[in-house]
C-alpha atoms as a PDB file:
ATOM      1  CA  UNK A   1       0.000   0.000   0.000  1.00  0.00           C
ATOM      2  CA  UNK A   2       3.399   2.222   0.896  1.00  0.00           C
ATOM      3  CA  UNK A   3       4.605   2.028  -2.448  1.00  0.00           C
ATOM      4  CA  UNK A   4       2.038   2.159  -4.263  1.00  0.00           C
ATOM      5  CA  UNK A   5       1.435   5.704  -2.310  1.00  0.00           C
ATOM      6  CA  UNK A   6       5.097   6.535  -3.467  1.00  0.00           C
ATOM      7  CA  UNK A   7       4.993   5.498  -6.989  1.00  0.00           C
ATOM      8  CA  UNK A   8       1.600   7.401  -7.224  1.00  0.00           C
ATOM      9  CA  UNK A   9       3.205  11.044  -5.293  1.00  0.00           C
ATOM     10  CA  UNK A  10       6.249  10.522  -7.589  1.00  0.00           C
ATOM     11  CA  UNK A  11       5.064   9.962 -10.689  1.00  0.00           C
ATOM     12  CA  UNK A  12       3.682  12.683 -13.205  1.00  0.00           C
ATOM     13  CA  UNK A  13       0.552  13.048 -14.306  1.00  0.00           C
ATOM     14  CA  UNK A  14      -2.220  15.464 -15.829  1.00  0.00           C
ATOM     15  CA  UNK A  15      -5.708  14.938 -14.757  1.00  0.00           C
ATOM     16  CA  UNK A  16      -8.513  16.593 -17.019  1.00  0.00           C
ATOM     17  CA  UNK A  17     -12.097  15.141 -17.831  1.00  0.00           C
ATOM     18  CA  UNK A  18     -12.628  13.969 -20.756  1.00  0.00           C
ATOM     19  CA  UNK A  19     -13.879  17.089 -23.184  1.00  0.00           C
ATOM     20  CA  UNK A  20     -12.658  16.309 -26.413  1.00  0.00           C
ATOM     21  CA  UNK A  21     -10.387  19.255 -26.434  1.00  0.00           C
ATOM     22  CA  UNK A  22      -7.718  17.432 -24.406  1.00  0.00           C
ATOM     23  CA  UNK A  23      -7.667  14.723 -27.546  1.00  0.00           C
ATOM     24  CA  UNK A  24      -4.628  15.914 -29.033  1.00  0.00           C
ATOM     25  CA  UNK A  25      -2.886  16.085 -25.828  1.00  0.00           C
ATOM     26  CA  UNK A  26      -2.876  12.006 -25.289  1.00  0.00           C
ATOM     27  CA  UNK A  27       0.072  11.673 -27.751  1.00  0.00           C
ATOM     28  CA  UNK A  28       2.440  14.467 -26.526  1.00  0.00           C
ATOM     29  CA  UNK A  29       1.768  13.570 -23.067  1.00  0.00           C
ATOM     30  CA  UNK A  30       2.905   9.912 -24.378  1.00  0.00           C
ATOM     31  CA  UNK A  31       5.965  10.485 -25.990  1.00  0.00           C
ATOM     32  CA  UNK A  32       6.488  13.017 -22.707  1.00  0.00           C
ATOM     33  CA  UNK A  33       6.394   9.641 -20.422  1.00  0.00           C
ATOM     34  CA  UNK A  34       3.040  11.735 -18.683  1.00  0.00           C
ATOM     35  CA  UNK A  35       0.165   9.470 -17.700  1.00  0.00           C
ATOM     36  CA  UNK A  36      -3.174  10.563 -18.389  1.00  0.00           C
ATOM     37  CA  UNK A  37      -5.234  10.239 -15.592  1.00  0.00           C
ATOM     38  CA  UNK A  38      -9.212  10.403 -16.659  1.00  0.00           C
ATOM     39  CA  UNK A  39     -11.907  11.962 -13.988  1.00  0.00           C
ATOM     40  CA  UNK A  40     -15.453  10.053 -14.576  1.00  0.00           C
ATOM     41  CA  UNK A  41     -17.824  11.377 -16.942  1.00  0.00           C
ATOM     42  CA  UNK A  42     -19.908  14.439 -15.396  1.00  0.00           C
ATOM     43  CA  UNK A  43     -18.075  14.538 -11.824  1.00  0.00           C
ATOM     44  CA  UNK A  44     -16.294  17.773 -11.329  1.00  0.00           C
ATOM     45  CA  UNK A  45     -15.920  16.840  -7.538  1.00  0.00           C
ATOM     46  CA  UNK A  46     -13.085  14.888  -8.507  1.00  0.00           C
ATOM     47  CA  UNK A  47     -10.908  17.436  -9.250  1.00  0.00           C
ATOM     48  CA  UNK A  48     -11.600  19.931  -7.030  1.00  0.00           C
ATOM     49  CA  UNK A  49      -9.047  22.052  -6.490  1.00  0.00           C
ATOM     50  CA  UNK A  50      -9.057  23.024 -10.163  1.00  0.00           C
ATOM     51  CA  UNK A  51     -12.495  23.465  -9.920  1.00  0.00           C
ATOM     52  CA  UNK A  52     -12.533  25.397  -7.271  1.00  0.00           C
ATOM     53  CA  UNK A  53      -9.699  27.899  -9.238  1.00  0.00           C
ATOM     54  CA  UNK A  54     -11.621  27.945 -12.015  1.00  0.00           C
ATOM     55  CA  UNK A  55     -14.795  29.044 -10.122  1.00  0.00           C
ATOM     56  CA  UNK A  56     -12.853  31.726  -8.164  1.00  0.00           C
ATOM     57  CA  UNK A  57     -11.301  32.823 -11.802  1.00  0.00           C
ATOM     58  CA  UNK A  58     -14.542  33.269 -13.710  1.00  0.00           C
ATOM     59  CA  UNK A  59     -16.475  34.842 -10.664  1.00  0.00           C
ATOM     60  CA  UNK A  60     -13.890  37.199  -9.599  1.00  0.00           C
ATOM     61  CA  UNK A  61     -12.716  38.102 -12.757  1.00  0.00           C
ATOM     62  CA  UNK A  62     -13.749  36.927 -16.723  1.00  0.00           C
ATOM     63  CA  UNK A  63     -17.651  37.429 -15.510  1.00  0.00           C
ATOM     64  CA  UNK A  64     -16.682  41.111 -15.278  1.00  0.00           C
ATOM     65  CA  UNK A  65     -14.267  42.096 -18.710  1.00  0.00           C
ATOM     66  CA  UNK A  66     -14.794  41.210 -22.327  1.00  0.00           C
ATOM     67  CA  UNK A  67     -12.005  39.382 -23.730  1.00  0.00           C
ATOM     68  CA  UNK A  68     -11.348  40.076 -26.774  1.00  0.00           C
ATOM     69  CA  UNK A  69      -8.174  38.132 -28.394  1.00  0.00           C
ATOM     70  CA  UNK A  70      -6.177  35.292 -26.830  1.00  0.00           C
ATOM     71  CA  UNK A  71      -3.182  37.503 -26.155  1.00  0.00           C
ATOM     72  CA  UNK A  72      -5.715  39.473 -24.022  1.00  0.00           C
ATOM     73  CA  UNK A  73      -6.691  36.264 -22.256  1.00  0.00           C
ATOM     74  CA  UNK A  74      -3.627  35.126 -21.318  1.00  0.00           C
ATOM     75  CA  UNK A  75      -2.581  38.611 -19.636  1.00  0.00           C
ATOM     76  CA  UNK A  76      -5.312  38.834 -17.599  1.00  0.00           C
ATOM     77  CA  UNK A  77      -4.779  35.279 -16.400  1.00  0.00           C
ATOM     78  CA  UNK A  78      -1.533  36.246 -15.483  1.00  0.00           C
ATOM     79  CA  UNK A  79      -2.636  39.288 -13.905  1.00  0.00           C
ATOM     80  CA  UNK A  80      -5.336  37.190 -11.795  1.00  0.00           C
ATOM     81  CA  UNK A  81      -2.673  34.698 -10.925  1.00  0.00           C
ATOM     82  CA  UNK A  82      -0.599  37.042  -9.514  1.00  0.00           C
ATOM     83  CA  UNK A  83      -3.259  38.175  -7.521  1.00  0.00           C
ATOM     84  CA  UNK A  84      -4.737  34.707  -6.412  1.00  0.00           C
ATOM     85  CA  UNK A  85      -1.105  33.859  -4.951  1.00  0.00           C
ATOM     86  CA  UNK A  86      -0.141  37.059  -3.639  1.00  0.00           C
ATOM     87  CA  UNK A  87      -2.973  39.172  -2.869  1.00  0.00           C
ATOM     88  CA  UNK A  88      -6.383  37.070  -2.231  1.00  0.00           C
ATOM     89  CA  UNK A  89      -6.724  35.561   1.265  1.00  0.00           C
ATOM     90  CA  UNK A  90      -8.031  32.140   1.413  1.00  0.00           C
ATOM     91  CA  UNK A  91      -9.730  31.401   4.632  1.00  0.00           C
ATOM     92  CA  UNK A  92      -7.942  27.599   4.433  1.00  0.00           C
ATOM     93  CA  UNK A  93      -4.495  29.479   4.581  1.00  0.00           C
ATOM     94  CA  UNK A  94      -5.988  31.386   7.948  1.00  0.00           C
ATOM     95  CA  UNK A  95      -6.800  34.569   5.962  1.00  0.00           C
ATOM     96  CA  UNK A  96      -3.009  34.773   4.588  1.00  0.00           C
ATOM     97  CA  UNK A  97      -2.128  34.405   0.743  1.00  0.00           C
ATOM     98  CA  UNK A  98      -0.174  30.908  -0.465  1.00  0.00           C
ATOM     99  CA  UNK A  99       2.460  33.632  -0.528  1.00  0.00           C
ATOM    100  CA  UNK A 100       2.741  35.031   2.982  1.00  0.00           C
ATOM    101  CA  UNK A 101       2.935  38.964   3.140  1.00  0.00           C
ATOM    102  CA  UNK A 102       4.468  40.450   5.915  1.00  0.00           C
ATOM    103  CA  UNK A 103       2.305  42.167   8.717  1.00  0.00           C
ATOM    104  CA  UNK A 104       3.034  46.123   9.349  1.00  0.00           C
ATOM    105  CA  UNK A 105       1.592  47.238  12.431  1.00  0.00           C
ATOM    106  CA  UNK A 106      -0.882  50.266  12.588  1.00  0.00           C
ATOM    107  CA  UNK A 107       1.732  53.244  13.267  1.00  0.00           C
ATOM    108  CA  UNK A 108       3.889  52.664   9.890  1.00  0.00           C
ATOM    109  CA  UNK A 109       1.205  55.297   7.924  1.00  0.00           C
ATOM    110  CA  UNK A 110      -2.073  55.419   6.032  1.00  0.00           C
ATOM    111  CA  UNK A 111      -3.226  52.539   4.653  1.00  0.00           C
ATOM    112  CA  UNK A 112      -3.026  52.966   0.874  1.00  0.00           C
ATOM    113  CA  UNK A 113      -5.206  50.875  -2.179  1.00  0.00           C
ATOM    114  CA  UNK A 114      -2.884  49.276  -5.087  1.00  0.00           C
ATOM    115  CA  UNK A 115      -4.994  48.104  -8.157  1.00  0.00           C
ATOM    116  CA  UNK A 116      -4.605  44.423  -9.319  1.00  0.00           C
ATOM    117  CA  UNK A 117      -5.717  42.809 -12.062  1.00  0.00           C
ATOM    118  CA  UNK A 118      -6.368  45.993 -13.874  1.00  0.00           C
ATOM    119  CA  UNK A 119      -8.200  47.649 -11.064  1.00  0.00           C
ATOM    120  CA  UNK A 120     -10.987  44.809 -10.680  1.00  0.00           C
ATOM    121  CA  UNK A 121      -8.940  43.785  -7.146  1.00  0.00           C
ATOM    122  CA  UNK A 122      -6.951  46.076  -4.872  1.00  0.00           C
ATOM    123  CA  UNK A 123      -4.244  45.632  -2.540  1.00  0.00           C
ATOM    124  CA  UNK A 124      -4.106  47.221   0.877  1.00  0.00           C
ATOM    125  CA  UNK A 125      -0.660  48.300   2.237  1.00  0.00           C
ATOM    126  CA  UNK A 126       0.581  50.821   4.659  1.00  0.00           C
ATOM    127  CA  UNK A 127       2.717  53.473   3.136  1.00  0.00           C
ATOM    128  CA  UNK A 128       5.183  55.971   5.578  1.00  0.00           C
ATOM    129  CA  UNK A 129       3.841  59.746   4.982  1.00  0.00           C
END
């Protein structure tokens, strides 16, 4: 049961469901040595962390801009992954970000707003006068 534990932790592997889109990946992720691993038809519960990302992503964000060309897309992903690790608290975390910030206490000056992700998200920091 150990090993099969290990083998499973060490190996490498994509999970996705099984929309057709991912049909051209099955050969790359061959000839990579990745192994495919299927979730069942019409069970997003089984990947839940992604699921949970992408529901945080579209609610947060893409339900409130128009994207217009891929190039577009892929910015404000980045943007909004930026944010999601650095910025957003996540009550699992203890209200902290997967990328700790440091804590300023309240006499280091005014709390000031920094836009994220284009100004849909701020940032609160204190700033010296």
């Amino acid at each position: 049961m150990l090993s099969r534990m290990l083998n499973t932790l060490w190996s490498i592997s994509v999970i996705h469901d099984r929309d057709h889109a991912f049909d051209r990946l099955e050969a790359t992720a061959k000839a990579m040595g990745i192994e495919e691993v299927l979730t069942a038809p019409r069970a997003p519960w089984q990947n839940a962390f992604v699921e949970r990302f992408i529901g945080s992503a579209r609610r947060e964000c893409f339900d409130h801009v128009i994207v217009f060309n891929e190039s577009g897309l892929q910015r404000l992903m980045t943007l909004y992954c930026s944010y999601y690790e650095r910025s957003r608290t996540h009550l699992s975390l203890e209200k902290d970000t997967p990328i700790s910030r440091p804590v300023t206490p309240p006499g280091d000056g005014a709390v000031v707003a920094i836009p994220e992700v284009g100004g849909l998200h701020h940032r609160y920091e204190r700033r010296a006068a």
